[in-house]
Protein backbone atom coordinates (compact mmCIF):
# COMPACT_ATOMS: atom_id res chain seq x y z
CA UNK A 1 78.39 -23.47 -22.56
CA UNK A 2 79.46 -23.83 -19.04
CA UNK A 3 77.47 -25.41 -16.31
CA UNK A 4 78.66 -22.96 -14.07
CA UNK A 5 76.91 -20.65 -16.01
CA UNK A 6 73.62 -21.87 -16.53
CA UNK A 7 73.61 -22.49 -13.10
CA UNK A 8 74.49 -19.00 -12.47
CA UNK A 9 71.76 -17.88 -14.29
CA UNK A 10 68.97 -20.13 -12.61
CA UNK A 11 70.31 -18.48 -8.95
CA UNK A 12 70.81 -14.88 -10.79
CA UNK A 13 66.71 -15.31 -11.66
CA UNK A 14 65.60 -16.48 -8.27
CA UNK A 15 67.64 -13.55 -6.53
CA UNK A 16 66.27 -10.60 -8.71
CA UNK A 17 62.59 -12.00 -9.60
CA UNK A 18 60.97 -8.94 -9.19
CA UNK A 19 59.06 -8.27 -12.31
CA UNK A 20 61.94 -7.27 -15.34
CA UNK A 21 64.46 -7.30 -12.80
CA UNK A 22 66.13 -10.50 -14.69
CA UNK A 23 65.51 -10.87 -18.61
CA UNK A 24 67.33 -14.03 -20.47
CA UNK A 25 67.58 -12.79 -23.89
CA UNK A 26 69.34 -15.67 -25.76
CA UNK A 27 70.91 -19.10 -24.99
CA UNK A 28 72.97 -20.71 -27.19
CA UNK A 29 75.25 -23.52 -27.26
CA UNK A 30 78.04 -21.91 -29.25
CA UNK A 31 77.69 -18.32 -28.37
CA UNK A 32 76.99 -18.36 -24.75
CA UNK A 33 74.05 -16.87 -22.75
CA UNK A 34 72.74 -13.01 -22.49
CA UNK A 35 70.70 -11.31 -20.39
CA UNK A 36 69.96 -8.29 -18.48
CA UNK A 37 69.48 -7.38 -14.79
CA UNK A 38 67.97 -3.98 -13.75
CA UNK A 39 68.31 -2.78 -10.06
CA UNK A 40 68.20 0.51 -8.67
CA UNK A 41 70.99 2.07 -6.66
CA UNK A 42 71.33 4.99 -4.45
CA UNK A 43 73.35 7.97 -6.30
CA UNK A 44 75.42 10.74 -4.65
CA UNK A 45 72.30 12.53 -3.65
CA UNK A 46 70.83 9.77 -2.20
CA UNK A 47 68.36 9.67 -5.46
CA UNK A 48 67.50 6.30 -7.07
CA UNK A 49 69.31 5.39 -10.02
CA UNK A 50 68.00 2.22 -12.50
CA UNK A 51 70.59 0.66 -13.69
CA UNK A 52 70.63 -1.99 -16.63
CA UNK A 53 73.13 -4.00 -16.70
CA UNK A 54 73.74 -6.35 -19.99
CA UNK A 55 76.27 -9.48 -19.36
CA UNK A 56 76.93 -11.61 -22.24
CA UNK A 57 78.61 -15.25 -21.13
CA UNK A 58 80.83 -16.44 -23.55
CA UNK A 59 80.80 -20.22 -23.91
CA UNK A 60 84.24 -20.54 -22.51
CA UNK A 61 83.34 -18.18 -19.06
CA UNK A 62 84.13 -18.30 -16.51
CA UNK A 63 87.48 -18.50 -17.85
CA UNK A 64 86.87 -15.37 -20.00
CA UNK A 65 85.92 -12.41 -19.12
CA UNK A 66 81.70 -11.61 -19.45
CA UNK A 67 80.70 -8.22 -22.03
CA UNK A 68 79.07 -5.85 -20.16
CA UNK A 69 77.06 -2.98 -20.93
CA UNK A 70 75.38 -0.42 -18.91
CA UNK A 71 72.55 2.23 -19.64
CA UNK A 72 70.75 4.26 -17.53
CA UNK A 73 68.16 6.95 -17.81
CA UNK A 74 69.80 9.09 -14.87
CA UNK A 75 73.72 9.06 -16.02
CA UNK A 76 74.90 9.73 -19.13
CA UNK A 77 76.55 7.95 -21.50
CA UNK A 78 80.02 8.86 -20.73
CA UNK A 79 79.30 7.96 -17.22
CA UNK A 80 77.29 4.53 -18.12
CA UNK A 81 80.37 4.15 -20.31
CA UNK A 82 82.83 4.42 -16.63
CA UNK A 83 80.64 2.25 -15.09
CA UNK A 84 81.26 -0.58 -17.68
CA UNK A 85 85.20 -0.10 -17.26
CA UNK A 86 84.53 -0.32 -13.66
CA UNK A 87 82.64 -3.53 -13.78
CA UNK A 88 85.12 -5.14 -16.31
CA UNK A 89 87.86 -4.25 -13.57
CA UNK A 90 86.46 -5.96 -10.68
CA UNK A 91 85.56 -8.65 -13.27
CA UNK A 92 89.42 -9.63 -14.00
CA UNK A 93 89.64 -9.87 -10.23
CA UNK A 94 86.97 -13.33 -10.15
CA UNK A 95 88.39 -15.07 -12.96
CA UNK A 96 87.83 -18.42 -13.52
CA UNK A 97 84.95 -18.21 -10.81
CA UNK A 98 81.34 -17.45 -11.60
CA UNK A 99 80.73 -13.37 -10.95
CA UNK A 100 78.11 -11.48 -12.34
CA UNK A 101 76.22 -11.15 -9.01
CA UNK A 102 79.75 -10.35 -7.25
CA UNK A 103 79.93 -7.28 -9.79
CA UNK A 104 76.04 -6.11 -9.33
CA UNK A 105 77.13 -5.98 -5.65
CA UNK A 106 80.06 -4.20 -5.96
CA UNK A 107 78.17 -1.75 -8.28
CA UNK A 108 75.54 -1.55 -5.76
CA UNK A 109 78.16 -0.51 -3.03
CA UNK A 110 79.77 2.20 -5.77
CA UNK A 111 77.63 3.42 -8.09
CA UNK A 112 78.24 7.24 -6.13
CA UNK A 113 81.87 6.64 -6.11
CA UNK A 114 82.42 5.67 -9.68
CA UNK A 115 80.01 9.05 -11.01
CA UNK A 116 82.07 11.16 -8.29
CA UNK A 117 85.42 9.85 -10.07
CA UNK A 118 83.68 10.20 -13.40
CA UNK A 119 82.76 13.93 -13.02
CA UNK A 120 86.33 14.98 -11.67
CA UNK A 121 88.57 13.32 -14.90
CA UNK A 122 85.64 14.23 -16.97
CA UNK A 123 87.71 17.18 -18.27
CA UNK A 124 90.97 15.81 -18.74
CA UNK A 125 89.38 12.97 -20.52
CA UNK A 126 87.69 15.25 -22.81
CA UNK A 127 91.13 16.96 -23.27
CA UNK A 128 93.04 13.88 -24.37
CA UNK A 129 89.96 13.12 -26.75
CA UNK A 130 90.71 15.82 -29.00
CA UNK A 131 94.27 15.00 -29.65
CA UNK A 132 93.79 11.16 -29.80
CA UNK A 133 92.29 8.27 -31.43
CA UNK A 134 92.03 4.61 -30.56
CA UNK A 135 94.42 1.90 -31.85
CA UNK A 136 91.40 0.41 -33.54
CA UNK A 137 90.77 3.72 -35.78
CA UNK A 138 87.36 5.05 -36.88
CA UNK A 139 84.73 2.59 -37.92
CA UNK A 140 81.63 2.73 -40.04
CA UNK A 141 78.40 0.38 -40.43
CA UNK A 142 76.25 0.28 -42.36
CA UNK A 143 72.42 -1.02 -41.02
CA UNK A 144 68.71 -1.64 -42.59
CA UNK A 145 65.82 -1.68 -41.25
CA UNK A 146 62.51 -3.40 -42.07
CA UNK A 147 60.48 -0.99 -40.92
CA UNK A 148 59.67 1.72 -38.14
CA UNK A 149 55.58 1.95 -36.45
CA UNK A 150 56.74 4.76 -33.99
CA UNK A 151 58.77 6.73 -35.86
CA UNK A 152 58.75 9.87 -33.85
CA UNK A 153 60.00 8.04 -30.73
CA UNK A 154 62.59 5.52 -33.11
CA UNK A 155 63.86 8.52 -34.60
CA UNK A 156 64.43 10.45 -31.26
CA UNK A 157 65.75 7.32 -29.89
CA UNK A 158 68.59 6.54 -32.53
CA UNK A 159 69.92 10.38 -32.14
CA UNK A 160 70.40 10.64 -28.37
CA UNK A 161 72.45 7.36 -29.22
CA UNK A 162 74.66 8.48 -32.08
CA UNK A 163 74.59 11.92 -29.83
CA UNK A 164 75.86 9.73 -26.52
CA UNK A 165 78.26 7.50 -28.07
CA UNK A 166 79.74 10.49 -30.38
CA UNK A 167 79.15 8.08 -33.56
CA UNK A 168 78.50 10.68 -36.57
CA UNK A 169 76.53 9.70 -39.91
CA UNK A 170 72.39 9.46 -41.39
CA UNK A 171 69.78 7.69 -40.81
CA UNK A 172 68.09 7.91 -44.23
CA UNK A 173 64.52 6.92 -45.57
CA UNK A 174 63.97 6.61 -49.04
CA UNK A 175 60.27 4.93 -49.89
CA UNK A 176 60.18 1.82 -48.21
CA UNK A 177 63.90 1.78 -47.58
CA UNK A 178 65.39 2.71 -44.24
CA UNK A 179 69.29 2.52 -43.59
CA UNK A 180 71.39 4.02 -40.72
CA UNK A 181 74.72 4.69 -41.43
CA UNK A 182 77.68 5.58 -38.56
CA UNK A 183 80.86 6.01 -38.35
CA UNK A 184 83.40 6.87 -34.94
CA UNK A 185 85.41 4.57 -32.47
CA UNK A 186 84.97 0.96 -32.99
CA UNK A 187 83.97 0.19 -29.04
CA UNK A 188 81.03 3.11 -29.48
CA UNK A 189 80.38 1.46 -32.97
CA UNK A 190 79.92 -1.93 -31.05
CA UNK A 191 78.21 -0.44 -27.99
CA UNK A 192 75.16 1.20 -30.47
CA UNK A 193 74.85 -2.39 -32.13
CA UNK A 194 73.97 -3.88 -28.39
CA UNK A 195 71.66 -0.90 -27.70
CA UNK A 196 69.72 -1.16 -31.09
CA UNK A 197 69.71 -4.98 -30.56
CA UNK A 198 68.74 -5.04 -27.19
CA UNK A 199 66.42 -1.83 -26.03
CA UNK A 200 62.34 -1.72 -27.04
CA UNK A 201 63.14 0.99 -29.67
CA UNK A 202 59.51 0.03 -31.48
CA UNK A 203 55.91 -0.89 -30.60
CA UNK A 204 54.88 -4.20 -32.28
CA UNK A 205 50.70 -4.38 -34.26
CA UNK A 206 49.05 -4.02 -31.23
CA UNK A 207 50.90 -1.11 -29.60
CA UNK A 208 53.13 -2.95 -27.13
CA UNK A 209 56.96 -1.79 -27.08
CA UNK A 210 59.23 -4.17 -28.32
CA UNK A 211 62.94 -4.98 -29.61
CA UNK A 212 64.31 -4.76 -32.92
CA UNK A 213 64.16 -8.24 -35.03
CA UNK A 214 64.10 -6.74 -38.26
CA UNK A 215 67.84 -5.10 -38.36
CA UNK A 216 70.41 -6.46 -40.77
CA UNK A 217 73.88 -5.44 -40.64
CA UNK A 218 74.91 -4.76 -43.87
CA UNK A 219 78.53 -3.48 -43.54
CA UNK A 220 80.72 -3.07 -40.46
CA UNK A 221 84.58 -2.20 -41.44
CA UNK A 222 87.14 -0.02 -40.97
CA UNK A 223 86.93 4.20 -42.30
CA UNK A 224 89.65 4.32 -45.79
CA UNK A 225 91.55 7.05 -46.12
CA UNK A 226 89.93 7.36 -49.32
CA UNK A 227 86.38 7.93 -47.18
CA UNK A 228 85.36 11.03 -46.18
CA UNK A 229 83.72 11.47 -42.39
CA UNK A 230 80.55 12.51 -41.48
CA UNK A 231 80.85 15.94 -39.46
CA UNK A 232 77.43 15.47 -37.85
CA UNK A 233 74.44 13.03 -37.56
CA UNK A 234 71.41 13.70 -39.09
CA UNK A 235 67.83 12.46 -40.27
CA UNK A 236 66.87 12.78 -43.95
CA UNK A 237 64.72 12.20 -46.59
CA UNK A 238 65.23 11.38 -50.33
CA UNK A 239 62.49 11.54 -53.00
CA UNK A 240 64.41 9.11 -55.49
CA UNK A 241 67.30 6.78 -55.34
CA UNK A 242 69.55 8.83 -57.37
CA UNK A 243 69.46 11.37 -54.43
CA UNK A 244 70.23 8.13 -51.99
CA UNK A 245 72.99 7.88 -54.32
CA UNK A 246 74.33 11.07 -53.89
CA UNK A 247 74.62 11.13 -50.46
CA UNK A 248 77.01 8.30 -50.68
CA UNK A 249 78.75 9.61 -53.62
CA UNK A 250 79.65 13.16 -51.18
CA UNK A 251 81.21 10.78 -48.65
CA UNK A 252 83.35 8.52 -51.24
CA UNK A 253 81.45 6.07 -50.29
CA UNK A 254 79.78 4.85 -54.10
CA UNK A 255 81.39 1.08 -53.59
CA UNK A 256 79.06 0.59 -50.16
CA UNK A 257 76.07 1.92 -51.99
CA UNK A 258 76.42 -0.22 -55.46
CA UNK A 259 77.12 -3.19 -53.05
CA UNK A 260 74.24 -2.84 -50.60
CA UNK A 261 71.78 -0.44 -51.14
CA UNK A 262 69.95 -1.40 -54.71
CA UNK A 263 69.41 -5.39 -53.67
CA UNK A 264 67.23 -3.97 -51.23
CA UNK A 265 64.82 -2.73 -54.22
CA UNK A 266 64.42 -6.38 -55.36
């Protein structure tokens, strides 16, 4: 990775030290750095808006382009999802030149603007929606998880996702077993991954929230013609594995489930 970067980082952490206003999440020598800044902005009413802000350096950055995402507890996801594009516009504009605390500024400066903008093509967007798809087609994955201690909240959590990011599917439980399975636009496909990877969706022995470290990505590929799509997302149950089975079977999907689903018995 770039020294430009690392150095970035160091003044990034000095600037916004306030207590989890700057959180390094991973280092690495061949896939860059990521970590998240939260600040809170003034919104159209004047009312305080936290803003998260996830920037993944690639090794090669400056020179390419950071991933950004953006949540918030105040805007929803189709307006978190505007103030990403946003960001990754100004972004093309500092190329080559180190600029994450450029674009926290400018977002700073905006925030009202870009939700203003956001609420009046909100419509037409919606419009187009119906009548279009992206060039990169529907998606699915496929994910398992090791376990869940607050399942209530976990459970909540993973629906207002797949609910924001219009990704249809099931999260299912059978027994010990727990596997989430989506399907909709590749970028919203990509965009859950960082959430589930990223957010305290869990509480750890002891109570405290914490991330998800025990997620495997099974499958992540492109919907068949032969597959049929999920109309809805929802939670369920199965007694057996046969009924597991089933479910699969309904959505032509019997090649994912022989593949993935009974080496997690062993």
């Amino acid at each position: 990775m770039s020294e430009l970067a690392l150095e970035e980082l160091s003044a990034l952490a000095a600037i916004y030290c306030e207590p989890d206003a700057c959180e390094v999440l991973a280092v690495s020598e061949t896939h860059g750095i990521t970590f998240r800044i939260q600040i809170s902005v003034k919104e159209l009413l004047d009312t305080d808006v936290l803003l998260k802000l996830l920037f993944h350096l690639p090794v090669n950055y400056p020179s390419t382009l950071p991933d950004i995402s953006v949540s918030s507890d105040q805007l929803t996801r189709a307006q978190c999802m505007d103030v990403k594009d946003k960001l990754l516009e100004q972004a093309k504009k500092h190329l080559s030149e180190p600029m994450v605390h450029d674009l926290i500024l400018w977002i700073q400066q905006h925030l009202k603007y870009v939700i203003k903008q956001s609420a009046t093509v909100c419509n037409a967007k919606t419009t187009l929606s119906k009548g279009t798809s992206t060039e990169d087609g529907i998606w699915m994955l496929l994910l398992h998880l090791d376990h869940m201690r607050a399942k209530a909240k976990y459970v909540k959590t993973v629906e207002k996702w797949a609910s924001d990011l219009r990704l249809t599917g099931r999260l299912m439980f059978m027994g010990k077993i727990i596997l989430i399975l989506l399907q909709g636009d590749r970028s919203n496909i990509k965009e859950y991954l960082i959430l589930q990877k990223t957010s305290k969706v869990d509480v750890d022995s002891s109570g405290k929230k914490c991330k998800e470290k025990m997620i495997s990505v099974l499958c992540e590929t492109k919907v068949q013609s032969q597959h049929k799509r999920f109309q809805t997302f929802e939670v369920k149950e199965y007694s057996t594995l046969d009924e597991l089975n089933k479910e699969f079977e309904t959505a032509e999907l019997t090649t994912l489930f022989s593949e993935f689903v009974p080496p997690l018995l062993r």
